[in-house]
N, C-alpha and C. Protein backbone atom coordinates (compact mmCIF):
# COMPACT_ATOMS: atom_id res chain seq x y z
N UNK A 1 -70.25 -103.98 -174.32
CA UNK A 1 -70.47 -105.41 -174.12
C UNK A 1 -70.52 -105.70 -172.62
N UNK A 2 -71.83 -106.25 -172.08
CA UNK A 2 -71.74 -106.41 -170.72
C UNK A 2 -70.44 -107.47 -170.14
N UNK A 3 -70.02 -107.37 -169.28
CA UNK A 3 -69.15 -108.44 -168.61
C UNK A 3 -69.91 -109.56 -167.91
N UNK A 4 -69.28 -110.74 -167.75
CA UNK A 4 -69.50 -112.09 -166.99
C UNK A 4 -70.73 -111.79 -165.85
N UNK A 5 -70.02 -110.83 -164.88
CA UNK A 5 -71.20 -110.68 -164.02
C UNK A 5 -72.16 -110.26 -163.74
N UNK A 6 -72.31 -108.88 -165.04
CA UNK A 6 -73.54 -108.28 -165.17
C UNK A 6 -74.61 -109.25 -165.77
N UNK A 7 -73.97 -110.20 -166.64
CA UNK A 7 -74.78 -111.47 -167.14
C UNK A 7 -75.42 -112.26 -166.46
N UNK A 8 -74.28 -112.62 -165.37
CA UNK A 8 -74.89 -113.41 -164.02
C UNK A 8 -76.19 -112.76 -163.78
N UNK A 9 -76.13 -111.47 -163.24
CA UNK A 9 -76.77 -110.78 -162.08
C UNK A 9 -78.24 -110.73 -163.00
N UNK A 10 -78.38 -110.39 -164.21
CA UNK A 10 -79.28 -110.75 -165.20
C UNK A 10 -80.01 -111.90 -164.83
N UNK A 11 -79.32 -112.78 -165.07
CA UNK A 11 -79.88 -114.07 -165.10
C UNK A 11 -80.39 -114.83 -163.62
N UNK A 12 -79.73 -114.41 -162.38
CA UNK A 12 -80.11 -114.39 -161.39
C UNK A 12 -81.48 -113.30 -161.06
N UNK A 13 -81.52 -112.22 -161.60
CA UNK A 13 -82.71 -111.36 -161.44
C UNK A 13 -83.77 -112.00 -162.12
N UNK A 14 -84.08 -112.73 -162.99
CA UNK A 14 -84.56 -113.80 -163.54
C UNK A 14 -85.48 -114.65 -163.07
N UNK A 15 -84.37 -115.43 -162.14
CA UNK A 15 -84.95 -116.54 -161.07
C UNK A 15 -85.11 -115.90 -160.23
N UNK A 16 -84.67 -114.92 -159.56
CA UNK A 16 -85.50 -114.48 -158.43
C UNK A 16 -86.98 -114.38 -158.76
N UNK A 17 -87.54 -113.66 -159.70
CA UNK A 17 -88.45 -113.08 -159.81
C UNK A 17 -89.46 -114.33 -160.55
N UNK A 18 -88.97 -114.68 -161.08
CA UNK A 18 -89.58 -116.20 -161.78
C UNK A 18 -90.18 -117.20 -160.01
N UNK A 19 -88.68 -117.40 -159.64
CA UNK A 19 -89.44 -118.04 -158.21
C UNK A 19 -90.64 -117.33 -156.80
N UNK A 20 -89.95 -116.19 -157.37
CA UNK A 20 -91.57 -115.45 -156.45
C UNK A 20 -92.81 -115.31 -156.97
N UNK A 21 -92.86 -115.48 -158.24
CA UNK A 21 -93.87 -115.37 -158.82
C UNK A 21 -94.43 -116.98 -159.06
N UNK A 22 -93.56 -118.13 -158.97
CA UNK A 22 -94.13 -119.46 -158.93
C UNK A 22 -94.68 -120.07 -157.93
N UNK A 23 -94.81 -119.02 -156.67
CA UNK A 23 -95.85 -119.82 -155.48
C UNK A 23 -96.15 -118.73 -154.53
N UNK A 24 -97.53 -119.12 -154.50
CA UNK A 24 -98.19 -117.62 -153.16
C UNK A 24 -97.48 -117.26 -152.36
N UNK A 25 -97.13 -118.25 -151.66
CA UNK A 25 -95.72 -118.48 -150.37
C UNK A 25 -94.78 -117.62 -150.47
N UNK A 26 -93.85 -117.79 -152.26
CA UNK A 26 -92.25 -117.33 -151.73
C UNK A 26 -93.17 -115.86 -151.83
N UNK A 27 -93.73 -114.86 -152.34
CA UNK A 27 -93.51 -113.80 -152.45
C UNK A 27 -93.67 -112.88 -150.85
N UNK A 28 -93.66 -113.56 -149.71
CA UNK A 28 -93.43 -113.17 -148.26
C UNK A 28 -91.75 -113.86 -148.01
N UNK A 29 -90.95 -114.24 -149.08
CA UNK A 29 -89.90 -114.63 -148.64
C UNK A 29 -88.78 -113.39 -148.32
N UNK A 30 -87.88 -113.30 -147.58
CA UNK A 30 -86.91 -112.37 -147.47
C UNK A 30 -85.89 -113.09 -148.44
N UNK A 31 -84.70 -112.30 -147.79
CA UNK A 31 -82.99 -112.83 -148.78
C UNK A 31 -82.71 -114.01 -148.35
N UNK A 32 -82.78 -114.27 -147.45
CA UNK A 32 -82.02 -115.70 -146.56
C UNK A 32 -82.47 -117.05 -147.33
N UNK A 33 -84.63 -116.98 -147.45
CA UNK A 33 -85.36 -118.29 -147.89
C UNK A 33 -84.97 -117.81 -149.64
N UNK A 34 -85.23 -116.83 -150.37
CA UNK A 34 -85.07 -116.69 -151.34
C UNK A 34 -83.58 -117.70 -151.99
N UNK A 35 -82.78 -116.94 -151.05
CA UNK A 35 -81.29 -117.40 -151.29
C UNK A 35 -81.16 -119.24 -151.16
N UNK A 36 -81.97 -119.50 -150.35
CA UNK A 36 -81.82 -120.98 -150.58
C UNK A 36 -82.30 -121.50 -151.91
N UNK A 37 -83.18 -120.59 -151.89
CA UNK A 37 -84.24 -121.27 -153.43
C UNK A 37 -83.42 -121.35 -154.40
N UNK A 38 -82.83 -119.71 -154.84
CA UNK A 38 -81.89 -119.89 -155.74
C UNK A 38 -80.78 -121.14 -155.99
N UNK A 39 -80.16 -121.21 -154.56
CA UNK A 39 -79.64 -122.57 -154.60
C UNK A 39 -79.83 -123.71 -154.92
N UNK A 40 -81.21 -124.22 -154.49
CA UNK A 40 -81.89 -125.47 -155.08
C UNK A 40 -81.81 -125.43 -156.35
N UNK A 41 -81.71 -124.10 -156.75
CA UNK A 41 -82.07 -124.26 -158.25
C UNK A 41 -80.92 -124.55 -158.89
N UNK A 42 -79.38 -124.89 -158.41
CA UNK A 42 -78.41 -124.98 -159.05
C UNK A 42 -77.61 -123.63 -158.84
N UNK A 43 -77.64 -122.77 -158.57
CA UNK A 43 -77.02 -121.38 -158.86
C UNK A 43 -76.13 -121.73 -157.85
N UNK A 44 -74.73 -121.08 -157.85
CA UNK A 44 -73.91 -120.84 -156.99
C UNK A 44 -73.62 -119.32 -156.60
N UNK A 45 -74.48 -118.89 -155.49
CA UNK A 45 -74.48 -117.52 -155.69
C UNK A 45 -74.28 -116.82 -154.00
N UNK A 46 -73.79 -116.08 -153.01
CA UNK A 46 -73.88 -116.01 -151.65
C UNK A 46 -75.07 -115.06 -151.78
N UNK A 47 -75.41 -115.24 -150.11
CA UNK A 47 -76.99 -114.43 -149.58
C UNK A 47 -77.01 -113.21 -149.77
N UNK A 48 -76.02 -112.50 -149.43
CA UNK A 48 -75.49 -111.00 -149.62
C UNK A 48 -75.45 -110.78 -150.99
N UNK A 49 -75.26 -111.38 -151.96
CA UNK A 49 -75.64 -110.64 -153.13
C UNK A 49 -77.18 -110.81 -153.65
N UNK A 50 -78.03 -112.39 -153.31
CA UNK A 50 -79.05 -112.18 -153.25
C UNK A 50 -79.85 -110.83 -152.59
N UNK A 51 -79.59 -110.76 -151.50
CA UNK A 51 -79.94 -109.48 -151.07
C UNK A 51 -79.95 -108.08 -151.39
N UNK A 52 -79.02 -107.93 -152.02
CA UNK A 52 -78.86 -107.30 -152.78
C UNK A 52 -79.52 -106.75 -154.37
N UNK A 53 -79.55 -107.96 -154.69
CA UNK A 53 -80.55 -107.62 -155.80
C UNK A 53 -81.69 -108.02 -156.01
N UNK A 54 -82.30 -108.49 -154.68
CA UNK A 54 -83.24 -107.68 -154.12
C UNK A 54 -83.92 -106.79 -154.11
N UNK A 55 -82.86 -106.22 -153.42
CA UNK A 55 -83.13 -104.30 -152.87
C UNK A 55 -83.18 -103.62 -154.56
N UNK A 56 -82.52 -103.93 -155.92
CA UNK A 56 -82.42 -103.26 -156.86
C UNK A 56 -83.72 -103.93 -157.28
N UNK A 57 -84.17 -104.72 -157.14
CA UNK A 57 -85.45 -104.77 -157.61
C UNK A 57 -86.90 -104.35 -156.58
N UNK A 58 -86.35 -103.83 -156.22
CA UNK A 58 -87.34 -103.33 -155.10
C UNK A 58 -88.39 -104.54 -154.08
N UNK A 59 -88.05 -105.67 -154.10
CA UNK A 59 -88.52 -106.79 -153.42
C UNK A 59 -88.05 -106.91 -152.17
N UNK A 60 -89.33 -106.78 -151.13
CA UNK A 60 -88.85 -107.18 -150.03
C UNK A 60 -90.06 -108.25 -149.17
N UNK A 61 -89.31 -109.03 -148.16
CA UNK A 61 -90.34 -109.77 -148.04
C UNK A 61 -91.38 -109.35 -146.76
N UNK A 62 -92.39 -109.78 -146.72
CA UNK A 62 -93.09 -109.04 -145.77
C UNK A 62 -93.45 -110.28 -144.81
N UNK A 63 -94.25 -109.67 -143.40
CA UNK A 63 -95.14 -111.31 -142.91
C UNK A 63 -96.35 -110.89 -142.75
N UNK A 64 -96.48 -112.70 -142.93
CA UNK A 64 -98.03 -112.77 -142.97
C UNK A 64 -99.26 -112.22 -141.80
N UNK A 65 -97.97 -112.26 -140.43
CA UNK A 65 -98.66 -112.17 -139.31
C UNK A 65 -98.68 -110.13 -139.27
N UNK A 66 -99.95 -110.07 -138.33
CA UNK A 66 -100.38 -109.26 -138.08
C UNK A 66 -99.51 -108.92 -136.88
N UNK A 67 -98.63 -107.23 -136.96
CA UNK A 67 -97.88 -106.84 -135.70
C UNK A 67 -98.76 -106.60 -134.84
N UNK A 68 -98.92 -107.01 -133.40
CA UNK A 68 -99.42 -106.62 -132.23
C UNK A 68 -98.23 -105.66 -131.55
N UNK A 69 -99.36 -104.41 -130.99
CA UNK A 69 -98.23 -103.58 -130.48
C UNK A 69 -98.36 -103.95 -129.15
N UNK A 70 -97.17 -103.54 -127.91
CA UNK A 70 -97.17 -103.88 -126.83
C UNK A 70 -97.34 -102.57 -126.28
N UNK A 71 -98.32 -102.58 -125.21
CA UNK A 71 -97.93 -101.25 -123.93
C UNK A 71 -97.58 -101.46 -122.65
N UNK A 72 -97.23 -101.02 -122.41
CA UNK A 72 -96.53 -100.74 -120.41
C UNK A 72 -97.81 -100.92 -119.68
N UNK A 73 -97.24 -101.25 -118.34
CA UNK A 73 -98.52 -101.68 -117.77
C UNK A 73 -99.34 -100.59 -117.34
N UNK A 74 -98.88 -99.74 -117.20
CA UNK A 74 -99.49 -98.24 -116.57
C UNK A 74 -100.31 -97.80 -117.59
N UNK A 75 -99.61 -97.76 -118.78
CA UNK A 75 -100.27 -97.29 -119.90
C UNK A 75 -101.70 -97.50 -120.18
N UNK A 76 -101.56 -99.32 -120.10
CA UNK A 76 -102.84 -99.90 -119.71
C UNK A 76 -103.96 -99.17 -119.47
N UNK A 77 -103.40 -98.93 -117.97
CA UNK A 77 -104.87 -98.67 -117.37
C UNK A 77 -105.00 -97.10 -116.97
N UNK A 78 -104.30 -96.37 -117.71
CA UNK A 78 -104.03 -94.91 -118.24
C UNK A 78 -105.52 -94.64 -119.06
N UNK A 79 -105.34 -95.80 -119.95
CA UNK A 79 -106.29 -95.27 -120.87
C UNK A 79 -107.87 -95.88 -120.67
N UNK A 80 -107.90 -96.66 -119.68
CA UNK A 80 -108.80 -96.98 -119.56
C UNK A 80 -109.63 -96.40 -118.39
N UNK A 81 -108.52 -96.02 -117.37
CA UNK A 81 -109.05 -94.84 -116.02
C UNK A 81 -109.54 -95.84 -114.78
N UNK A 82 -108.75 -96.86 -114.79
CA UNK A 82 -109.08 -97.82 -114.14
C UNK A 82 -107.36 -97.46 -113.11
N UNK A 83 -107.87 -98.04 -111.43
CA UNK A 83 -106.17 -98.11 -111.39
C UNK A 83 -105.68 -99.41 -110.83
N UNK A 84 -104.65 -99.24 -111.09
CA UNK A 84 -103.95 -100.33 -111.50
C UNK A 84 -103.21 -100.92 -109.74
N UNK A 85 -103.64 -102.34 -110.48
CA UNK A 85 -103.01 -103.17 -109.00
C UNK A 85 -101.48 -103.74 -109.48
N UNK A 86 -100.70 -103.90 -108.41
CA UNK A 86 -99.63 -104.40 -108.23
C UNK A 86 -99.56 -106.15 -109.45
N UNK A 87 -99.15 -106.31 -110.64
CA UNK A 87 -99.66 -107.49 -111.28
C UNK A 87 -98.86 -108.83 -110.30
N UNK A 88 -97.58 -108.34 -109.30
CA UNK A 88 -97.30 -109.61 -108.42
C UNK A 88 -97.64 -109.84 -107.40
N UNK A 89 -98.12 -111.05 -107.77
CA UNK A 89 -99.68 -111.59 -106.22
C UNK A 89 -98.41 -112.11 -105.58
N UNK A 90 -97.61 -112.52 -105.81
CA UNK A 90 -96.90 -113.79 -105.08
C UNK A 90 -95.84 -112.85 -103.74
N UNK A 91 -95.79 -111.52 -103.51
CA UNK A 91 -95.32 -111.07 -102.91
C UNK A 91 -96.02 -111.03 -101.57
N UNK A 92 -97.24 -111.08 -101.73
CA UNK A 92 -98.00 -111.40 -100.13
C UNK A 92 -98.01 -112.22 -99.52
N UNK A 93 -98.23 -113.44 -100.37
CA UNK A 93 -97.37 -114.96 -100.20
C UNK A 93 -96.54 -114.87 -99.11
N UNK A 94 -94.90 -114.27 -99.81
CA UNK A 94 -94.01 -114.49 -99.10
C UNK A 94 -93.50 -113.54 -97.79
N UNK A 95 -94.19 -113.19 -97.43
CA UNK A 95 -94.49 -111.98 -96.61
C UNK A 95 -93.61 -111.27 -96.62
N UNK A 96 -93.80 -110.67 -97.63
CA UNK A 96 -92.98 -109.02 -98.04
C UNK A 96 -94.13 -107.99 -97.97
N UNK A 97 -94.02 -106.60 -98.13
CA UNK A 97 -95.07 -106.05 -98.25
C UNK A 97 -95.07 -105.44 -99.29
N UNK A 98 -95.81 -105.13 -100.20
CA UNK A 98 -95.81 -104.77 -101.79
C UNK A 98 -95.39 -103.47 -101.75
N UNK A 99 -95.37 -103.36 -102.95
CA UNK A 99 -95.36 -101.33 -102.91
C UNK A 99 -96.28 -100.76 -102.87
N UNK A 100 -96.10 -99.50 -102.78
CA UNK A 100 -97.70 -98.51 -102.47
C UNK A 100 -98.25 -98.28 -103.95
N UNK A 101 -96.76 -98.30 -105.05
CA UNK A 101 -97.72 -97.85 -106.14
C UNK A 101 -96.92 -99.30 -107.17
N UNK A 102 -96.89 -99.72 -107.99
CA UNK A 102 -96.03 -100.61 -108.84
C UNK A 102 -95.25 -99.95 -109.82
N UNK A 103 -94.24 -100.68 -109.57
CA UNK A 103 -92.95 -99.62 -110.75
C UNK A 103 -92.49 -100.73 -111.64
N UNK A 104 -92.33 -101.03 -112.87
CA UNK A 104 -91.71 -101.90 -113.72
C UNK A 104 -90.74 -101.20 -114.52
């Protein structure tokens, strides 16, 4: 006979999956927006166990945005075979004298 909370966790796996599946939106949601939802919905339940069963359902949320990767400035122009200027103008300005090569 299951116990109280395996019932819960049932019935919470439920609405999770019921509410990701009721709008294009939540299914990019993580534990945190999920966990509110659940809430709206009446449940009294903390984020950490949302999260949790989650992870047992194999749901995770993703984003919409596209990662841009970052490179070093050298890298830059490494690959392009170009060479590279000092990117701070404002040092001639103040009459300092730049470096011979740029170091970040």
């Amino acid at each position: 006979m299951p116990s109280q909370r395996e019932e819960m966790e049932k019935v919470l796996k439920q609405v999770i999956r019921r509410l990701r599946v009721s709008s294009p939106l939540h299914r990019y949601f993580g534990a945190p927006r999920m966990h509110a939802l659940v809430v709206q919905e009446g449940y009294q339940v903390g984020k950490n166990r949302v999260a949790r069963l989650m992870r047992e359902m194999n749901i995770r949320g993703s984003s919409k945005r596209r990662r841009v990767g970052t490179m070093d400035f050298e890298q830059q122009f490494e690959q392009t075979g170009e060479t590279p200027e000092c990117p701070i103008k404002h040092i001639a300005g103040a009459g300092l004298t730049p470096p011979q090569r740029c170091t970040n």
